[in-house]
C-alpha atoms as a PDB file:
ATOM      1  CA  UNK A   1     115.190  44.449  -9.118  1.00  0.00           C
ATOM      2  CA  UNK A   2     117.872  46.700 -10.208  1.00  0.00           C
ATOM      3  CA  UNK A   3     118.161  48.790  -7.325  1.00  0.00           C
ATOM      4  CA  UNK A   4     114.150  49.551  -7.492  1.00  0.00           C
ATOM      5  CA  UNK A   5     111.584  48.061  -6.024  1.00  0.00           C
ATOM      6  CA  UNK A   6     108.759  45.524  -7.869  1.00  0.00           C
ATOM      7  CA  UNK A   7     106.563  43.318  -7.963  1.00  0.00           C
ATOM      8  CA  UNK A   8     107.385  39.917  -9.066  1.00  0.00           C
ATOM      9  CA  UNK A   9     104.840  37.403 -10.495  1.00  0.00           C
ATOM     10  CA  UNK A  10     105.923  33.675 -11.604  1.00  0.00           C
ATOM     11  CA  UNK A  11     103.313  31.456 -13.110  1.00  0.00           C
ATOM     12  CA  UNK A  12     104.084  27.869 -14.188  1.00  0.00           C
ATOM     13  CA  UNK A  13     102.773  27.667 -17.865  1.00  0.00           C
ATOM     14  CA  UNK A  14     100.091  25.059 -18.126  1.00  0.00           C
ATOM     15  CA  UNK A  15      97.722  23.029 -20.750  1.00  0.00           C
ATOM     16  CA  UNK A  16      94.672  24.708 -19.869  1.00  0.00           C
ATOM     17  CA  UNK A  17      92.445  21.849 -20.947  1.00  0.00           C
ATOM     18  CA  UNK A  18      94.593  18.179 -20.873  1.00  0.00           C
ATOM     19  CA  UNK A  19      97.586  18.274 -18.379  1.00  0.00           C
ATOM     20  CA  UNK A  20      98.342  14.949 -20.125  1.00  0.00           C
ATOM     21  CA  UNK A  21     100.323  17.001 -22.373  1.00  0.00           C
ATOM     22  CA  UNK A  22     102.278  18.056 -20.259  1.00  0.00           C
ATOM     23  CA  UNK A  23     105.619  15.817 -21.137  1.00  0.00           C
ATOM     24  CA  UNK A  24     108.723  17.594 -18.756  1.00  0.00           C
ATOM     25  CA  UNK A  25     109.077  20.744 -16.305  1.00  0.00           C
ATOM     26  CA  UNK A  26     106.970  23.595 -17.361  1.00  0.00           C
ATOM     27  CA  UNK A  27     108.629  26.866 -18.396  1.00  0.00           C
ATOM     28  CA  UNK A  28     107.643  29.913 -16.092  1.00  0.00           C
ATOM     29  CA  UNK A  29     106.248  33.145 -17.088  1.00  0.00           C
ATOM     30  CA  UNK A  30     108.095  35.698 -15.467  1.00  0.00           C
ATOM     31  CA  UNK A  31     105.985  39.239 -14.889  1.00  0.00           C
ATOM     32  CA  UNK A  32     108.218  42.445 -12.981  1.00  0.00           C
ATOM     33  CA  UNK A  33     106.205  45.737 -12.402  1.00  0.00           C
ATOM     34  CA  UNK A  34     108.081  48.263 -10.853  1.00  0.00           C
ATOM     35  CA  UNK A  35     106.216  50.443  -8.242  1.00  0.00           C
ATOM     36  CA  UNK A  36     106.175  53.350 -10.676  1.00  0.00           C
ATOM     37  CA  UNK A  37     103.403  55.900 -10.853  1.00  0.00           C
ATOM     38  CA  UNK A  38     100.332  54.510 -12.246  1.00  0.00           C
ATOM     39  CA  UNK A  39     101.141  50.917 -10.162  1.00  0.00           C
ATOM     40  CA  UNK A  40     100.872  53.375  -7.157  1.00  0.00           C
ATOM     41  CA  UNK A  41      97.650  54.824  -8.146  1.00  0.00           C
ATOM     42  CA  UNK A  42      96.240  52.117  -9.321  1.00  0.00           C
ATOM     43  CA  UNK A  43      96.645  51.028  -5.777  1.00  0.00           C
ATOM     44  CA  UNK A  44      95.838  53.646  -4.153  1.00  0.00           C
ATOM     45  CA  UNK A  45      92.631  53.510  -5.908  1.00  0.00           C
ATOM     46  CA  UNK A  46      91.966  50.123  -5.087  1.00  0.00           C
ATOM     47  CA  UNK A  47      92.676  50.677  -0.754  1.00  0.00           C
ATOM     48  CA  UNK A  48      91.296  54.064  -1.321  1.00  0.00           C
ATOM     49  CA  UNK A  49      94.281  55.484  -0.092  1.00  0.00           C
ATOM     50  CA  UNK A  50      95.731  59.530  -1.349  1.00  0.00           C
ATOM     51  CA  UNK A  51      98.744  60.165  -2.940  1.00  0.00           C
ATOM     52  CA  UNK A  52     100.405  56.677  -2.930  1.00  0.00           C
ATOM     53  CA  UNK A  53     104.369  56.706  -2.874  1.00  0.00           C
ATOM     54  CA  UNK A  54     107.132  54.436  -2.740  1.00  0.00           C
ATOM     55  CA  UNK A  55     110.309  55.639  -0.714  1.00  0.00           C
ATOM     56  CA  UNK A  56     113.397  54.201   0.275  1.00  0.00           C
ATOM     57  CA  UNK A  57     112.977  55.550   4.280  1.00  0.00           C
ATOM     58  CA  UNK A  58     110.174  55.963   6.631  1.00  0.00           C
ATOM     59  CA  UNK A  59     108.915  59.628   6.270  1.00  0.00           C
ATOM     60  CA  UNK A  60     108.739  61.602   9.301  1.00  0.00           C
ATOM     61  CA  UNK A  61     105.669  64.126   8.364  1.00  0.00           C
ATOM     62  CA  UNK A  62     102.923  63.652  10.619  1.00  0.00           C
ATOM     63  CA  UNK A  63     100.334  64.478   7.667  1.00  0.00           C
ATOM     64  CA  UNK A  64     101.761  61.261   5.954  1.00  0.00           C
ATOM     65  CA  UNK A  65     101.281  56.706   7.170  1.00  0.00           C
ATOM     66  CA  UNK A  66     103.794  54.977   6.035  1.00  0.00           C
ATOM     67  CA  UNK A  67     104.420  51.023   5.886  1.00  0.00           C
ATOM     68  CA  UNK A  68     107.390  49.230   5.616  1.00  0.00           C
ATOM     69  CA  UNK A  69     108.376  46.903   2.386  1.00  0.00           C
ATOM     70  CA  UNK A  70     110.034  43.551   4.131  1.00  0.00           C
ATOM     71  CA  UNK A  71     112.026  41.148   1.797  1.00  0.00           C
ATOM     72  CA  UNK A  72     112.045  37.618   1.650  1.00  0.00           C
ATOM     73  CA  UNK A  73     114.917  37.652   4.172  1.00  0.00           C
ATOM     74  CA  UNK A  74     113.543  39.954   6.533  1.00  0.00           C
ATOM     75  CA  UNK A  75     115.417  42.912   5.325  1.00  0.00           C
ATOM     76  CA  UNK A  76     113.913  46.632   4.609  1.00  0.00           C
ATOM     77  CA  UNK A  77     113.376  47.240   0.529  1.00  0.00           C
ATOM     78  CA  UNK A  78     111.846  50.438   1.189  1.00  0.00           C
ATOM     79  CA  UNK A  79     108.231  52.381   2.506  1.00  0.00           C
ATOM     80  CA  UNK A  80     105.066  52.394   0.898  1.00  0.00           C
ATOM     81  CA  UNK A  81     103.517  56.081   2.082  1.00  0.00           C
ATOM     82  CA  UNK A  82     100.292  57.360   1.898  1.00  0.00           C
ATOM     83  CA  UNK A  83      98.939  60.503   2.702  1.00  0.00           C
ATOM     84  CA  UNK A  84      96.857  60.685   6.109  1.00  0.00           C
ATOM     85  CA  UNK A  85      93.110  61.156   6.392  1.00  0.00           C
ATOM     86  CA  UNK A  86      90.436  60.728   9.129  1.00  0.00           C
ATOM     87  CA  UNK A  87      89.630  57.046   9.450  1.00  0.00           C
ATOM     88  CA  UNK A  88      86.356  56.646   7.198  1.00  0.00           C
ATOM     89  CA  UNK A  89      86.293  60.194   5.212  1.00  0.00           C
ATOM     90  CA  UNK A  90      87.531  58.292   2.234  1.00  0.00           C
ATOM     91  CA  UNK A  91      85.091  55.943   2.396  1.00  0.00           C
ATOM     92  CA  UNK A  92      82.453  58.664   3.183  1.00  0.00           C
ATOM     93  CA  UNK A  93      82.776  60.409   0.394  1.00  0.00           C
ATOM     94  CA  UNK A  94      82.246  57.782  -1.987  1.00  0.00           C
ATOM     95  CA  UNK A  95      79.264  56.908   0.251  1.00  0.00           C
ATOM     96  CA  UNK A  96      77.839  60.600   0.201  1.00  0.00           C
ATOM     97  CA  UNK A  97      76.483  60.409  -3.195  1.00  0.00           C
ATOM     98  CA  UNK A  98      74.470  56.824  -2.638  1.00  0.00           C
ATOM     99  CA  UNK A  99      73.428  58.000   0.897  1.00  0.00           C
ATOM    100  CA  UNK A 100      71.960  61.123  -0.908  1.00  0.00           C
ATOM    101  CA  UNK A 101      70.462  59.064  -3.896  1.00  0.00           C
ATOM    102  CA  UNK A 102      68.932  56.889  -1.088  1.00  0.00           C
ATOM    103  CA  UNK A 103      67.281  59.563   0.438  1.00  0.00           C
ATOM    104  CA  UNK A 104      66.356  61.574  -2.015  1.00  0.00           C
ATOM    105  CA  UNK A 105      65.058  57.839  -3.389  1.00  0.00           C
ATOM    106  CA  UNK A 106      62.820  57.169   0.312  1.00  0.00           C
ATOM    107  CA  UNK A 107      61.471  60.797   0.717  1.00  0.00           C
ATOM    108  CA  UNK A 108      60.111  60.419  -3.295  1.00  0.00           C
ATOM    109  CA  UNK A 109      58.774  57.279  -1.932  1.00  0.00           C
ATOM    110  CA  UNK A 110      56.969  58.806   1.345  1.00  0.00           C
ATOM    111  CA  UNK A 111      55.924  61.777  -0.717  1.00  0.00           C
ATOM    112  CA  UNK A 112      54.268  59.137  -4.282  1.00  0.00           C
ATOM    113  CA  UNK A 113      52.533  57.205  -0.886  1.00  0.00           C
ATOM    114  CA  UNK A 114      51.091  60.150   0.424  1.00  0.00           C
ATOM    115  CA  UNK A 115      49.986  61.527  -2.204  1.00  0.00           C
ATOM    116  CA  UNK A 116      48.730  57.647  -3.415  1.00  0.00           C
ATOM    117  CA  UNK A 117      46.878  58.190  -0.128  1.00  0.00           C
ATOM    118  CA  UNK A 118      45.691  61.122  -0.656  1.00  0.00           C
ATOM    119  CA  UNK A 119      44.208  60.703  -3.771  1.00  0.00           C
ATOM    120  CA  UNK A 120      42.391  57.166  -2.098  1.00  0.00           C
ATOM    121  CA  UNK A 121      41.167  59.499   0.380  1.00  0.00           C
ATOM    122  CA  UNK A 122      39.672  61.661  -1.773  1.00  0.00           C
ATOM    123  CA  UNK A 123      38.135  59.028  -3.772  1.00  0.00           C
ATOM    124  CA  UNK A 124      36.973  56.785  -1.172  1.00  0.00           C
ATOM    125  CA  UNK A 125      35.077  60.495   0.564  1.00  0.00           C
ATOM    126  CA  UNK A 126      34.011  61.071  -2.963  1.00  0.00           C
ATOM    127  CA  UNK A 127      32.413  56.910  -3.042  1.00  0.00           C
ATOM    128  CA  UNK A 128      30.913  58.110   0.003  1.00  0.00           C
ATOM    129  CA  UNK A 129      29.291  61.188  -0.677  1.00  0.00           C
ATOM    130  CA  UNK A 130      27.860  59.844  -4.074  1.00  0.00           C
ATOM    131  CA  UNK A 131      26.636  56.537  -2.021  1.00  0.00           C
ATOM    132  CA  UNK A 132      24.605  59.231   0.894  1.00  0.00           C
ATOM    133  CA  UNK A 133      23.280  61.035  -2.270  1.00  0.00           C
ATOM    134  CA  UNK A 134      21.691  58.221  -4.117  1.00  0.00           C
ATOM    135  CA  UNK A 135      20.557  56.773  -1.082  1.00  0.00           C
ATOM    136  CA  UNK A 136      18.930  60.140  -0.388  1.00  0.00           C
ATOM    137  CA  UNK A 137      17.857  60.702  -3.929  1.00  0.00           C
ATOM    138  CA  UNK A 138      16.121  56.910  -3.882  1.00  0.00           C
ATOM    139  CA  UNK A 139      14.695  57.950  -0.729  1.00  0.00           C
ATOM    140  CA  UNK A 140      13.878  61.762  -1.248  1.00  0.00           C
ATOM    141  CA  UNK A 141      11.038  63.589  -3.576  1.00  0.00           C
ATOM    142  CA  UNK A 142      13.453  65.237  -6.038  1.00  0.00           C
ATOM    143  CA  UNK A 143      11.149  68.716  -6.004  1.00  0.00           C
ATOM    144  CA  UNK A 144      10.202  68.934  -2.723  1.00  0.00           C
ATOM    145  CA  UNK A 145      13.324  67.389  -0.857  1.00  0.00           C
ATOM    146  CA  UNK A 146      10.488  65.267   1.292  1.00  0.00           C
ATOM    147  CA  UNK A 147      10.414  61.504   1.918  1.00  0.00           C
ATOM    148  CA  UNK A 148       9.204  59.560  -1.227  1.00  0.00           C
ATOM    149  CA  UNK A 149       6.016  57.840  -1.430  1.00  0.00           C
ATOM    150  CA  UNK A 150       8.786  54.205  -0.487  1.00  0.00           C
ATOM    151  CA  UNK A 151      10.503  56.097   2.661  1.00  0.00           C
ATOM    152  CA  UNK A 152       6.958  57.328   3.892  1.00  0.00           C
ATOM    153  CA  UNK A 153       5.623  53.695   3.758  1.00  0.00           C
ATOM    154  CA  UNK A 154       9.471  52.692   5.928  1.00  0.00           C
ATOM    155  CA  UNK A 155       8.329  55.237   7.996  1.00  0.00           C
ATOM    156  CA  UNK A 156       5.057  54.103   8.858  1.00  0.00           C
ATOM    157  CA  UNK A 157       6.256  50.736   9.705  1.00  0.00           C
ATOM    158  CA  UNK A 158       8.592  51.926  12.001  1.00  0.00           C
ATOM    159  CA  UNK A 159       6.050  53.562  13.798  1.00  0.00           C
ATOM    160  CA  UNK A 160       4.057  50.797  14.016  1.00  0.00           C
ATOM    161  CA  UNK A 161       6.597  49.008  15.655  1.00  0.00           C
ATOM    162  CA  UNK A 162       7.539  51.865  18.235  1.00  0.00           C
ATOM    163  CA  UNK A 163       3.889  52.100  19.184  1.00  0.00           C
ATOM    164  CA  UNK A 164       3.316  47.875  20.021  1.00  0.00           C
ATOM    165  CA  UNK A 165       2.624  47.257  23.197  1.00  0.00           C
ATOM    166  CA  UNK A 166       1.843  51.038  24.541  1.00  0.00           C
ATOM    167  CA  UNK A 167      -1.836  51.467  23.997  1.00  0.00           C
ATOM    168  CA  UNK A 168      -1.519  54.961  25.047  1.00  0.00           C
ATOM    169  CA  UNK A 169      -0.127  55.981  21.605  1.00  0.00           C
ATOM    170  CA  UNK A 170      -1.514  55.793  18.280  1.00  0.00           C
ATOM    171  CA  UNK A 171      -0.263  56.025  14.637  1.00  0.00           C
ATOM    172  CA  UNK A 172      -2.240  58.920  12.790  1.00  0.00           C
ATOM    173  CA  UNK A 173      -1.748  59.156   9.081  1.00  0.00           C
ATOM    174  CA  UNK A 174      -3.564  62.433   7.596  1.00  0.00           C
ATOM    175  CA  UNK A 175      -3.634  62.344   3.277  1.00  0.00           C
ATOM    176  CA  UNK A 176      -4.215  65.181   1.797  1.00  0.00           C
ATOM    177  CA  UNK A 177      -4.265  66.700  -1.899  1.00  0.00           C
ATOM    178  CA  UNK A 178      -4.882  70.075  -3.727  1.00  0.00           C
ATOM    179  CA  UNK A 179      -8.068  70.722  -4.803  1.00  0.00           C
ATOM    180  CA  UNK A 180      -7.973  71.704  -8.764  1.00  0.00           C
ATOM    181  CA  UNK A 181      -4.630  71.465  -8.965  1.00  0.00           C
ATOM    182  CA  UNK A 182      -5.408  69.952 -12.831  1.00  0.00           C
ATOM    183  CA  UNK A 183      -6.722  73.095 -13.505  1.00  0.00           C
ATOM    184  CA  UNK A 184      -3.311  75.586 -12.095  1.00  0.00           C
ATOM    185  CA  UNK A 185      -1.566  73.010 -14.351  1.00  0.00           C
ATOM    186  CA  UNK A 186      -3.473  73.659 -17.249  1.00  0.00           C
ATOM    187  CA  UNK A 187      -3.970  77.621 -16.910  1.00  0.00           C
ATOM    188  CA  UNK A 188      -0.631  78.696 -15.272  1.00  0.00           C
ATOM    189  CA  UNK A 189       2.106  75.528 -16.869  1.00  0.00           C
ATOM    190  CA  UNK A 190       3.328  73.238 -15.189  1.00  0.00           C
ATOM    191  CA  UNK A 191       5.843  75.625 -13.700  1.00  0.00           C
ATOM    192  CA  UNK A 192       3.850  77.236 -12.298  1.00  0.00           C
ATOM    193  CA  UNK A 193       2.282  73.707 -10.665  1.00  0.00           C
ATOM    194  CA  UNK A 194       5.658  72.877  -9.901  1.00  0.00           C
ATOM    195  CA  UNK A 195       6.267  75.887  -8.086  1.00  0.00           C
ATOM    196  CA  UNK A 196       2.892  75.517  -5.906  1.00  0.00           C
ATOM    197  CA  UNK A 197       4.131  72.099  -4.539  1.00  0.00           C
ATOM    198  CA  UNK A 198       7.521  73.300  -3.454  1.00  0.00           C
ATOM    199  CA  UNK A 199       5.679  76.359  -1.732  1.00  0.00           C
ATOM    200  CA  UNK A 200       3.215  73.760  -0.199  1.00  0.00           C
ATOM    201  CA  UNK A 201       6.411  72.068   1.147  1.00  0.00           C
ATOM    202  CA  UNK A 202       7.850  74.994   2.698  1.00  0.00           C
ATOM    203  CA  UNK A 203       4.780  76.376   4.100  1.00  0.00           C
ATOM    204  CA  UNK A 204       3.878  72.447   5.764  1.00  0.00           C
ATOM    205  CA  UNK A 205       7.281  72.384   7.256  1.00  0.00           C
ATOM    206  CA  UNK A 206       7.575  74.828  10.124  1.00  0.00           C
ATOM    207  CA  UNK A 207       4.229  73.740  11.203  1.00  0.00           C
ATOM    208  CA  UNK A 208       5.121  70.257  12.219  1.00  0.00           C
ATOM    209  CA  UNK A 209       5.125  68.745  15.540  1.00  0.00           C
ATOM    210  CA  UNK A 210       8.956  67.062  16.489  1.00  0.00           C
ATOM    211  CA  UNK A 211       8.448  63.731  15.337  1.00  0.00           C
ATOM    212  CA  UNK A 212       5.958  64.095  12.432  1.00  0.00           C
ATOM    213  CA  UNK A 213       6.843  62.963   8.799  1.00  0.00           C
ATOM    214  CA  UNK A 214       5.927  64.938   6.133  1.00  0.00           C
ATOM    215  CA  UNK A 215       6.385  62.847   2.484  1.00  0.00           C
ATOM    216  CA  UNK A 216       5.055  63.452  -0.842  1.00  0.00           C
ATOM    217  CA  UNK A 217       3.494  60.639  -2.616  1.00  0.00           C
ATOM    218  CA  UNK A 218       3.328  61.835  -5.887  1.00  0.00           C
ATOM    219  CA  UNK A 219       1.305  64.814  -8.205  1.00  0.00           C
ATOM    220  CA  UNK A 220      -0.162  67.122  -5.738  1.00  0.00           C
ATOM    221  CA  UNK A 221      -0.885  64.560  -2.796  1.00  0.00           C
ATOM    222  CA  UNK A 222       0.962  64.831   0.230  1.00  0.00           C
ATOM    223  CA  UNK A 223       1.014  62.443   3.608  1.00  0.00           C
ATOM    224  CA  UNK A 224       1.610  63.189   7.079  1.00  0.00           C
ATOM    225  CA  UNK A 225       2.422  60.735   9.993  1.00  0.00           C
ATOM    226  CA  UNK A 226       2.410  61.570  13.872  1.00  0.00           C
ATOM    227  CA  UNK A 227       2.705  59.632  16.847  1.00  0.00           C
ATOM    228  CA  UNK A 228       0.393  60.805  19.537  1.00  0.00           C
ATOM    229  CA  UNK A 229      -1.421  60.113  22.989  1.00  0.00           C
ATOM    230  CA  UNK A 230      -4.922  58.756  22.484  1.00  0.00           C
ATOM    231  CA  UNK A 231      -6.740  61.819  22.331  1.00  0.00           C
ATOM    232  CA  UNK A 232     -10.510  62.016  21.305  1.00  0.00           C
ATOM    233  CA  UNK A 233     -10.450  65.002  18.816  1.00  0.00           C
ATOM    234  CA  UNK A 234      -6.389  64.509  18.223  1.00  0.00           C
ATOM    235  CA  UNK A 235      -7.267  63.956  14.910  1.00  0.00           C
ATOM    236  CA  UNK A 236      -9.657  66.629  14.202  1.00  0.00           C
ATOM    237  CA  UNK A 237      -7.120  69.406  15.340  1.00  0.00           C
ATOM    238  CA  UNK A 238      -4.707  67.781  12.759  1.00  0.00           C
ATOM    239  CA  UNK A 239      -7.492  68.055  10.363  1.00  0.00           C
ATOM    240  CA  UNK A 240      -7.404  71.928  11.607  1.00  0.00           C
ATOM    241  CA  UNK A 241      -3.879  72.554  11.527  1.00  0.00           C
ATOM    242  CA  UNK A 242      -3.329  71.490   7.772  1.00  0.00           C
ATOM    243  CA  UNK A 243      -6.297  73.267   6.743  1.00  0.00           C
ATOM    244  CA  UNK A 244      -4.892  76.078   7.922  1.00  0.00           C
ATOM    245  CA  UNK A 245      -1.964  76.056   6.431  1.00  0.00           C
ATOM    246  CA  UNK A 246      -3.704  76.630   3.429  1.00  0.00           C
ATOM    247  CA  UNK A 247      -5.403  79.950   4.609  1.00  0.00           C
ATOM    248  CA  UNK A 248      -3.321  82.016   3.176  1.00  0.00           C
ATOM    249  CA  UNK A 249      -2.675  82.163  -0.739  1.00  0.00           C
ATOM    250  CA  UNK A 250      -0.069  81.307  -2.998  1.00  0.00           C
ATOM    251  CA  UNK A 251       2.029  83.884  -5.114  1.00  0.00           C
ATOM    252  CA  UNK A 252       2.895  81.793  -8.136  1.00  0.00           C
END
């Protein structure tokens, strides 16, 4: 148009709700933009193309793509030129940014679920160790750290049932207590009492035969269970060997 080149855009002008009123031949709006310099990058922007042009030859710079402008007749109106860039990097760079958003985005998601598993980790050793300790505690003399008067009686039970059938074994149960312990409590405090049952522990411990079961029941009175061979005086040296663990005396 003119001697430049355009774009030309005819559109028949219409009722836009009843085409009953349309009575003769439409009129035609009539639309030329030239391929001036924001047409050009307004399409270069939209084909992601650099430095859109519009010449009247073919360049012959290597740097530069060029594509021809054919008429309605076939004949050359000119070159659309563009310049030349690996195939993709355009669309790379506008990429780069999401690509890094995305992972930045996945390793904030792998880092929130281990640390989400972490922290489950932790709690679910934690729900653990609390559920050991009160089973311990409900089964444990809190002073002493023996069985309870409940896990001695488990104990016992157990025995009984290891022992059926093998009449060469028997269950011995020894109960024993401190003599005048009322009276330490009463003289010396209770801490002092305290103290004498812990040492009473300690002092019973070492002394055991593998396999025995040494529980408090409660105040000063303690319980031992063994599983022996039928012996005649087995139970007599038991009778010994606690009494003598009581030979010595205690520094309170």
């Amino acid at each position: 148009f003119d001697g430049h080149p355009a774009e030309l855009t005819i559109a028949s002008i219409l009722p836009d709700t009843d085409y009953s009123l349309l009575k003769r031949t439409p009129n035609h709006l009539v639309a030329i933009r030239f391929f001036d310099r924001a047409f050009l990058n307004e399409m270069g922007q939209s084909l992601l193309l650099e430095q859109m042009e519009a010449r009247g030859s073919a360049t012959a710079r290597t740097d530069r793509n060029a594509l021809p402008l054919v008429g309605s007749s076939g004949e050359n109106l000119g070159w659309f030129e563009w310049k030349s860039v690996p195939r993709g990097s355009a669309v790379q760079a506008r990429m780069r940014p999401i690509v890094i958003a995305l992972i930045c985005f996945l390793l904030a998601l792998l880092f929130s679920g281990w640390a989400v598993a972490r922290m489950l980790l932790a709690t679910l050793a934690q729900l653990r160790a609390r559920e050991a300790q009160a089973i311990h505690e409900a089964k444990h003399d809190a002073m002493t750290g023996l069985p309870n008067r409940a896990s001695f009686a488990d104990q016992v039970e157990q025995a009984l049932k290891q022992i059926a059938g093998t009449p060469d074994r028997v269950v011995v149960i020894a109960l024993c207590d401190l003599d005048h312990f009322k009276v330490i409590n009463d003289t010396l405090g209770h801490d002092a009492g305290d103290e004498l049952i812990r040492q009473v522990a300690r002092r019973c411990l070492p002394r055991l035969a593998e396999g025995d079961v040494l529980a408090r029941l409660g105040g000063d009175e303690f319980a031992l269970l063994r599983v022996a061979p039928v012996e005649a005086d087995g139970i007599k040296r038991l009778g010994r060997e606690l009494q003598g663990i009581f030979a010595a005396p205690f520094a309170l």
